[in-house]
PDB file of N, CA and C in Angstrom:
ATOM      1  N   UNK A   1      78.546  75.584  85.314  1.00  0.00           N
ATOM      2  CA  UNK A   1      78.236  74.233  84.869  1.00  0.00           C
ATOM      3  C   UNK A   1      77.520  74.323  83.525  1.00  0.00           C
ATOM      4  N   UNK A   2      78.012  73.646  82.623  1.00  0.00           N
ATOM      5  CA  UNK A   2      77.237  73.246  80.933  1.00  0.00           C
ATOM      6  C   UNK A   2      76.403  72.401  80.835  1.00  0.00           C
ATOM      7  N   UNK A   3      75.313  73.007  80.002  1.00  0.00           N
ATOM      8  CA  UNK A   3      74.422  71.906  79.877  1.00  0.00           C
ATOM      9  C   UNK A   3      74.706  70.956  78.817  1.00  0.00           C
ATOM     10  N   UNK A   4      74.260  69.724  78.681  1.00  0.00           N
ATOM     11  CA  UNK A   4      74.471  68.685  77.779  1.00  0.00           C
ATOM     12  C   UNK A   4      74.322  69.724  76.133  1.00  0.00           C
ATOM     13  N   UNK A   5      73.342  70.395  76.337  1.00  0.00           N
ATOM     14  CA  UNK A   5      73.038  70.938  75.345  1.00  0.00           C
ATOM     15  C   UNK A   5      74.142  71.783  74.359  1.00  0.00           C
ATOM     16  N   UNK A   6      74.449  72.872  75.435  1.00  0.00           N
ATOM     17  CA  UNK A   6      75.742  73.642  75.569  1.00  0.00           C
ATOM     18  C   UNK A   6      77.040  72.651  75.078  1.00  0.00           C
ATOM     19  N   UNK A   7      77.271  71.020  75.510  1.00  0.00           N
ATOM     20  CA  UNK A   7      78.614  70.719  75.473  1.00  0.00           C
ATOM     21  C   UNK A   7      78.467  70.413  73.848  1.00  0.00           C
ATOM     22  N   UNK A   8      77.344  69.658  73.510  1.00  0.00           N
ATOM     23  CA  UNK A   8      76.931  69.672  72.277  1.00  0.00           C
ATOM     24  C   UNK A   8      77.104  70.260  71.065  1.00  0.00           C
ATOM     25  N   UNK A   9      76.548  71.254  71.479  1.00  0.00           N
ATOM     26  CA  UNK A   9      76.953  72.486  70.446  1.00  0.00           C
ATOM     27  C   UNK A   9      78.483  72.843  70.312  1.00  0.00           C
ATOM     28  N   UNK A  10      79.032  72.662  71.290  1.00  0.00           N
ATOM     29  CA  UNK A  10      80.579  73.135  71.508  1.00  0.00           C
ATOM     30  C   UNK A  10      81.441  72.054  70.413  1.00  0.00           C
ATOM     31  N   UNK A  11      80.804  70.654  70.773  1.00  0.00           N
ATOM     32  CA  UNK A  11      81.738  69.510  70.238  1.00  0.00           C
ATOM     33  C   UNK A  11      81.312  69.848  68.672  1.00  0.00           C
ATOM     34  N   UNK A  12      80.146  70.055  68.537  1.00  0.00           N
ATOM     35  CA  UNK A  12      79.610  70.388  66.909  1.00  0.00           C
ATOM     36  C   UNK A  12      80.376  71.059  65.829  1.00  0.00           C
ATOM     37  N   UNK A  13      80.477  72.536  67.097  1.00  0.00           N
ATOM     38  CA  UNK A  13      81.203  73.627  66.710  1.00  0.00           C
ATOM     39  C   UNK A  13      82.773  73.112  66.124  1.00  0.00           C
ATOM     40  N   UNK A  14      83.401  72.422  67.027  1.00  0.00           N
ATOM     41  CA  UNK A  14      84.981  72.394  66.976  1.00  0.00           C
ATOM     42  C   UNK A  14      84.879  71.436  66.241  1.00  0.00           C
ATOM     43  N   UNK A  15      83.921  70.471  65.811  1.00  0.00           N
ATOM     44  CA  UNK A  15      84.021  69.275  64.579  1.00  0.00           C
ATOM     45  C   UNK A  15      83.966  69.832  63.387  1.00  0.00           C
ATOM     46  N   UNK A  16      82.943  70.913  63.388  1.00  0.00           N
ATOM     47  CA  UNK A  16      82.944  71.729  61.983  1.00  0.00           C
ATOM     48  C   UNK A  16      83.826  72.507  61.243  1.00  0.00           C
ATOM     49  N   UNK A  17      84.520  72.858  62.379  1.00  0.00           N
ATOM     50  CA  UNK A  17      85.564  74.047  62.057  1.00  0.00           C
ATOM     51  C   UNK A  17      86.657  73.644  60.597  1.00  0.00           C
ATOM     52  N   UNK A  18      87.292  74.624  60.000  1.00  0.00           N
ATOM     53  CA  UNK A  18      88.327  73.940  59.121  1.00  0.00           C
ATOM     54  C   UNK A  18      89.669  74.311  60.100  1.00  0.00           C
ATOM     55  N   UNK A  19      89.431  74.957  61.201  1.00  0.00           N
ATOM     56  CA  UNK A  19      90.692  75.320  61.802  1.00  0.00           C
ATOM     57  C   UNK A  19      91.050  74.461  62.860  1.00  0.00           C
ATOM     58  N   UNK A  20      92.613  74.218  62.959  1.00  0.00           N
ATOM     59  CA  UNK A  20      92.812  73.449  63.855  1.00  0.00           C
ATOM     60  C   UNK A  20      93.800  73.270  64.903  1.00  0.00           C
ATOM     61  N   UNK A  21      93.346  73.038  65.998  1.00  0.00           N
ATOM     62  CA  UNK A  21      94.395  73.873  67.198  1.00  0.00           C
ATOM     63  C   UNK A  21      95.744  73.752  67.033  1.00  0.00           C
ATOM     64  N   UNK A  22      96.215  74.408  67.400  1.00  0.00           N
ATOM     65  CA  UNK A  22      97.855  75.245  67.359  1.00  0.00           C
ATOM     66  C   UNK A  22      98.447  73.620  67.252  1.00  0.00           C
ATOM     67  N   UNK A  23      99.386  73.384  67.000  1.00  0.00           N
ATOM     68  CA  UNK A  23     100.268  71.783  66.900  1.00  0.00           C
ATOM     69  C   UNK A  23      99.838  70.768  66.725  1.00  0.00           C
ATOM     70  N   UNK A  24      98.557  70.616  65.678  1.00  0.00           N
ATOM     71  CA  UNK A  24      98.289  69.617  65.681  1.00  0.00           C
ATOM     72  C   UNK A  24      98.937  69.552  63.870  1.00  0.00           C
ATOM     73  N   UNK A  25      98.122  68.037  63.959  1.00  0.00           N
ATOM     74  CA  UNK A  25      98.402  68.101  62.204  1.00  0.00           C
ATOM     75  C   UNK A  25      97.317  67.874  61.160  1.00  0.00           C
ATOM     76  N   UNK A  26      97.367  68.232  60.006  1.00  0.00           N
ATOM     77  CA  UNK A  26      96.181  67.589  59.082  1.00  0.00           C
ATOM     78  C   UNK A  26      95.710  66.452  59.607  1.00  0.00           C
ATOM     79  N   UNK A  27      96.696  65.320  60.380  1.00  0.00           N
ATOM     80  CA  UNK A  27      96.178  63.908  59.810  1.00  0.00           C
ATOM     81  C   UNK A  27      95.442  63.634  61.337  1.00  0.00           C
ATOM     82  N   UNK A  28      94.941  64.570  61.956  1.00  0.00           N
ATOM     83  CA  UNK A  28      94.313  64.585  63.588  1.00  0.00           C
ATOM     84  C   UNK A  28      92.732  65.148  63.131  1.00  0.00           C
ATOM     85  N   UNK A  29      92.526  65.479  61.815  1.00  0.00           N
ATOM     86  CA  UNK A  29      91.139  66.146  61.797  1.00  0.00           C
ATOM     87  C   UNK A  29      90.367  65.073  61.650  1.00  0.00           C
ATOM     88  N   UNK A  30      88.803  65.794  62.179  1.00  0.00           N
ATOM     89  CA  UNK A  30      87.838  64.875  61.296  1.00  0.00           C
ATOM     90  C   UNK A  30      87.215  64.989  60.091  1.00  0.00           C
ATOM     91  N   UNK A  31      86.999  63.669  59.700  1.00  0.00           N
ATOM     92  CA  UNK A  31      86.322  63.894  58.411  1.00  0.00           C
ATOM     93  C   UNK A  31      85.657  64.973  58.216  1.00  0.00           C
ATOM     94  N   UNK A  32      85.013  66.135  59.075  1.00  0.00           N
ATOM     95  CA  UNK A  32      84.047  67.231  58.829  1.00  0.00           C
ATOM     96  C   UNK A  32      85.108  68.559  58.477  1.00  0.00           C
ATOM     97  N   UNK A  33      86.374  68.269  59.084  1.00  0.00           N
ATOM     98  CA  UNK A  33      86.998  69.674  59.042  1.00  0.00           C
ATOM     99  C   UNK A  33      87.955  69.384  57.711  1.00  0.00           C
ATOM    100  N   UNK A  34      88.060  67.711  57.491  1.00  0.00           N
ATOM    101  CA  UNK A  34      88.877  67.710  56.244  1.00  0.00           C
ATOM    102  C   UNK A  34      87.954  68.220  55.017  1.00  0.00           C
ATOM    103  N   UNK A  35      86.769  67.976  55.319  1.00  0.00           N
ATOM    104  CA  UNK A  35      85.584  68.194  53.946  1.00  0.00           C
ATOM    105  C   UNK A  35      85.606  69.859  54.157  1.00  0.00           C
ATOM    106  N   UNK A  36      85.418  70.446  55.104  1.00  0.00           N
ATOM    107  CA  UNK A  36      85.544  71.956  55.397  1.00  0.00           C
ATOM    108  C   UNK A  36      86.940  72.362  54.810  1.00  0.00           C
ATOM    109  N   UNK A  37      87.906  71.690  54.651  1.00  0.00           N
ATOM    110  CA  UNK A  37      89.297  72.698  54.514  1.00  0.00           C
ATOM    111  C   UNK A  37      89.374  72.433  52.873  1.00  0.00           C
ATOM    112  N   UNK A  38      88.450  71.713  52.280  1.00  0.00           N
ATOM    113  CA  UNK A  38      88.419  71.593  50.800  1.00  0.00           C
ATOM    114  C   UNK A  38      87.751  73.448  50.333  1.00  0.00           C
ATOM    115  N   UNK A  39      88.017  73.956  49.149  1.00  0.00           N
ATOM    116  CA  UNK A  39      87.312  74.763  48.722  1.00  0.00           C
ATOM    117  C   UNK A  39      86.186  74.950  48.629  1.00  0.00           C
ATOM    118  N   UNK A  40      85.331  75.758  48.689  1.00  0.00           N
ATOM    119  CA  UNK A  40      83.939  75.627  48.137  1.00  0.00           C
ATOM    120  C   UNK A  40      83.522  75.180  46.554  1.00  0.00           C
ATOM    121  N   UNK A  41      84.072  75.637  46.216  1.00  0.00           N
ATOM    122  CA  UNK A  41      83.785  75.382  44.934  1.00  0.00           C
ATOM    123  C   UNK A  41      84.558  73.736  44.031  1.00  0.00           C
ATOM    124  N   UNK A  42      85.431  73.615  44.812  1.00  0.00           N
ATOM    125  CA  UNK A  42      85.676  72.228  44.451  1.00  0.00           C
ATOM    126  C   UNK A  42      84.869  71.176  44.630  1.00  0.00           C
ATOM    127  N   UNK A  43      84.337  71.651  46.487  1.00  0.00           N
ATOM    128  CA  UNK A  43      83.256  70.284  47.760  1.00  0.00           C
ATOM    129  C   UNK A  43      82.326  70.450  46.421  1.00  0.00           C
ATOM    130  N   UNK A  44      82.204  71.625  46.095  1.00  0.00           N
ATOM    131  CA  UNK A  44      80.669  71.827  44.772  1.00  0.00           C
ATOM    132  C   UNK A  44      80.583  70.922  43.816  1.00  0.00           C
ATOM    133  N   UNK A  45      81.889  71.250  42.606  1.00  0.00           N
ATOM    134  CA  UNK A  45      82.016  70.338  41.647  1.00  0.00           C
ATOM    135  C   UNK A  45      81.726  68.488  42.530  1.00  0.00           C
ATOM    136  N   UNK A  46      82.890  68.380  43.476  1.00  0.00           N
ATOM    137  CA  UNK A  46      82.729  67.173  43.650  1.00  0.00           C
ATOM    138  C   UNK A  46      81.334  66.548  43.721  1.00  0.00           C
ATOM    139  N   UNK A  47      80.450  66.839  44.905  1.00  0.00           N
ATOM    140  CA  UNK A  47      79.716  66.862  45.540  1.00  0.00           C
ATOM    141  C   UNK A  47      78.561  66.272  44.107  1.00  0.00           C
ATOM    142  N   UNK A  48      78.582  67.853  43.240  1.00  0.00           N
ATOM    143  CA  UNK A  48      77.843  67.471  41.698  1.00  0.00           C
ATOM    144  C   UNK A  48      78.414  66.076  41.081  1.00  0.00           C
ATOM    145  N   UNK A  49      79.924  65.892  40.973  1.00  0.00           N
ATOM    146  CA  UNK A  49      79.601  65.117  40.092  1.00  0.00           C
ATOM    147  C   UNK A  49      79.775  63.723  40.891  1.00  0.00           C
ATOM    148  N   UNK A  50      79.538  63.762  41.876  1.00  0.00           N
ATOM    149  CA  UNK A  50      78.680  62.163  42.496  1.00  0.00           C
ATOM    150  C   UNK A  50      77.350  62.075  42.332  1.00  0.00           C
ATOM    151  N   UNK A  51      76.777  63.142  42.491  1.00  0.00           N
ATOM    152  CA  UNK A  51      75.327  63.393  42.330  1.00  0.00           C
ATOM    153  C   UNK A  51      74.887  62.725  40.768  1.00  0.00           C
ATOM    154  N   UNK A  52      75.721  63.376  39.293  1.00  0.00           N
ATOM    155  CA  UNK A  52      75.448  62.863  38.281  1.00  0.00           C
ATOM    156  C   UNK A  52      75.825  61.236  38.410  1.00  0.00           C
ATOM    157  N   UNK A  53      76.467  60.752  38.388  1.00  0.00           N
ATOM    158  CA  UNK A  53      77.373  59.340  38.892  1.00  0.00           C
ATOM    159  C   UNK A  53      75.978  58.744  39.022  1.00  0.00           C
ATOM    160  N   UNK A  54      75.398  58.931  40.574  1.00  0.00           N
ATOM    161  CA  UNK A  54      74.907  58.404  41.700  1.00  0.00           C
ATOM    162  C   UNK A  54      73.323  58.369  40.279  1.00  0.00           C
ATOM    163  N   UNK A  55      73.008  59.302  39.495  1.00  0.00           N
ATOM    164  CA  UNK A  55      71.786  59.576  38.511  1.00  0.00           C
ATOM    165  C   UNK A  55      72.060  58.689  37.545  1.00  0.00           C
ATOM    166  N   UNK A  56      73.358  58.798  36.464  1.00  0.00           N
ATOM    167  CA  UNK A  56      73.285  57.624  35.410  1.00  0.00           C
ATOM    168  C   UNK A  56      73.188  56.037  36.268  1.00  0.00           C
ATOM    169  N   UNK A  57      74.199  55.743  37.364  1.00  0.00           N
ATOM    170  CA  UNK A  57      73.992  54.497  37.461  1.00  0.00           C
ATOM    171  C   UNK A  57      72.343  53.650  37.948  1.00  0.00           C
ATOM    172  N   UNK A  58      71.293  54.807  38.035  1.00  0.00           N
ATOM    173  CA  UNK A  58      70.267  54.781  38.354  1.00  0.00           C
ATOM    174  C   UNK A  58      69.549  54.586  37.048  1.00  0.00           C
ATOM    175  N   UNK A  59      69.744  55.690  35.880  1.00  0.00           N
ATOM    176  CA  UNK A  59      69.702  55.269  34.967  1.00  0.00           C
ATOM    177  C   UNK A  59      69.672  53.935  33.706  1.00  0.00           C
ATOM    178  N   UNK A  60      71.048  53.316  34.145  1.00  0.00           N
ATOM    179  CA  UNK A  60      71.047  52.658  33.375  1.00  0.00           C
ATOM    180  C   UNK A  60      70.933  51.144  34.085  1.00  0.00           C
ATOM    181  N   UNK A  61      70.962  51.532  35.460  1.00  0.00           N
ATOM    182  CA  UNK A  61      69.825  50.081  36.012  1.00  0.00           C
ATOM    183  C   UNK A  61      68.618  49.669  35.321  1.00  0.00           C
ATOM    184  N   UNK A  62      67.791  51.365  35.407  1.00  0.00           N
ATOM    185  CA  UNK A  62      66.416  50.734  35.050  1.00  0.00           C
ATOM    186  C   UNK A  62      66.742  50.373  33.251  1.00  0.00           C
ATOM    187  N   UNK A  63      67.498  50.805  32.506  1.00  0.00           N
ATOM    188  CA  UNK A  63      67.636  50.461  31.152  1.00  0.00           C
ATOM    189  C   UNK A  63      68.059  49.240  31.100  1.00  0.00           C
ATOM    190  N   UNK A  64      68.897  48.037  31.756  1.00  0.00           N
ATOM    191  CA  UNK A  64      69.361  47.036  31.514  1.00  0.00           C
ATOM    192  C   UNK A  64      68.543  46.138  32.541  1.00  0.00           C
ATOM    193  N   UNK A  65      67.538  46.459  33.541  1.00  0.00           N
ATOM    194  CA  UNK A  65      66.727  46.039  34.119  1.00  0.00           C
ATOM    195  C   UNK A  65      65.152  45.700  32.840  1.00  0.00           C
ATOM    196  N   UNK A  66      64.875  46.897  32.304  1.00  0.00           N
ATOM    197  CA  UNK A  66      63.899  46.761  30.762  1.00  0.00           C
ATOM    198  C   UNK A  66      64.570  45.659  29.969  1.00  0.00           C
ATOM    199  N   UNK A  67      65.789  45.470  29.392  1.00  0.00           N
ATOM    200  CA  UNK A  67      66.198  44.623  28.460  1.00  0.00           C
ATOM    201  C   UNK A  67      66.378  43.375  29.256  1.00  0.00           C
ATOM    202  N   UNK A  68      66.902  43.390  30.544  1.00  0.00           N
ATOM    203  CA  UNK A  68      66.950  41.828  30.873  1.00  0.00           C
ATOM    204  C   UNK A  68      66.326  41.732  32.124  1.00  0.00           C
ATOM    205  N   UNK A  69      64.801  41.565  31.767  1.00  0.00           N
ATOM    206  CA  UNK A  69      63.971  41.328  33.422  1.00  0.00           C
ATOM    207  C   UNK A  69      64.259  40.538  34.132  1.00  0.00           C
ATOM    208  N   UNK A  70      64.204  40.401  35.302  1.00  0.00           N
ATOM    209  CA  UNK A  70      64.673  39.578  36.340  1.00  0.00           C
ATOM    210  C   UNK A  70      63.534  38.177  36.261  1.00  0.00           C
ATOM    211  N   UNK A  71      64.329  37.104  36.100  1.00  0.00           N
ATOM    212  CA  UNK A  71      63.478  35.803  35.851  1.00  0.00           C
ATOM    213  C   UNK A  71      62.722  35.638  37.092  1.00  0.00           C
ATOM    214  N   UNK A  72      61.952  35.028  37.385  1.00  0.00           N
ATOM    215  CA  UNK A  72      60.956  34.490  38.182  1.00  0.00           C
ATOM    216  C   UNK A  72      62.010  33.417  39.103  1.00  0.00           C
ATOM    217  N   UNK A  73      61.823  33.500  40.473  1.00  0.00           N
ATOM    218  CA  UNK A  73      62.856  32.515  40.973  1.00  0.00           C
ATOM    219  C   UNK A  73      62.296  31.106  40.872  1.00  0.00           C
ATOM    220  N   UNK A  74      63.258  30.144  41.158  1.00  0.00           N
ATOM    221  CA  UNK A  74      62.537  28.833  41.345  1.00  0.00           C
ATOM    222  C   UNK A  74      62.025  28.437  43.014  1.00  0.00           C
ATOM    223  N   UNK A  75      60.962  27.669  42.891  1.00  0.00           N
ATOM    224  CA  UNK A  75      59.919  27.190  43.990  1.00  0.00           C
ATOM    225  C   UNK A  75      61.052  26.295  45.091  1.00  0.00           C
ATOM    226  N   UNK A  76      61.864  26.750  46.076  1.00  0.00           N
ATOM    227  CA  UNK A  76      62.683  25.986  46.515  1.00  0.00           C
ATOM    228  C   UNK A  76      62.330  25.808  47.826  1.00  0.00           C
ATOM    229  N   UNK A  77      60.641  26.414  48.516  1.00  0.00           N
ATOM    230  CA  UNK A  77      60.603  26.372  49.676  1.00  0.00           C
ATOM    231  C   UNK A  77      60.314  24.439  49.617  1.00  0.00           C
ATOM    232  N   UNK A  78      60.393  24.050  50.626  1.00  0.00           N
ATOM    233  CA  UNK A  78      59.983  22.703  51.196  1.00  0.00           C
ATOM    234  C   UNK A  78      58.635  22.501  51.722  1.00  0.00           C
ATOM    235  N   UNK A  79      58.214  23.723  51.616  1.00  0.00           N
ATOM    236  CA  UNK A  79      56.866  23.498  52.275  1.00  0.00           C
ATOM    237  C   UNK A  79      55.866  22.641  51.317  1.00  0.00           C
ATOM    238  N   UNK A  80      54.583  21.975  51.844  1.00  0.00           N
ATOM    239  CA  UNK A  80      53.683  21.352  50.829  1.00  0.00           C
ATOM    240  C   UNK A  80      52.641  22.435  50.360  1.00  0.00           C
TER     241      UNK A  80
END
């Protein structure tokens, strides 16, 4: 008998894998084994250049956030 723990690790294991049982097809993996069957060095590049992406558009928030500050909203509660 397996412990929860044990089945865990097992399902982990076979999610991670890039290999995939005898007759199946690419289009049966999961997202973890499709990101695994990419190269290393490609997942790398990619991986980097979302990372830069994910940095300028951070960037140039706060730069067009400096040039056009966010106005003050208007008083629309109803309260007195």
């Amino acid at each position: 008998m397996s412990t929860p723990k044990d089945r865990l690790k097992k399902s982990v294991e076979a999610n991670l894998t890039s290999e995939l049982p005898p007759g199946s097809s690419p289009a049966q993996r999961t997202f973890g084994q499709s990101w695994l069957a990419i190269p290393r060095r490609t997942r790398l590049f990619f991986s980097c250049a979302l990372f830069g992406t994910a940095l300028v558009g951070l960037w140039v928030s706060d730069k067009v956030e400096e040039k056009l500050p966010a106005s003050k909203p208007a008083n629309t509660s109803s309260r007195p």
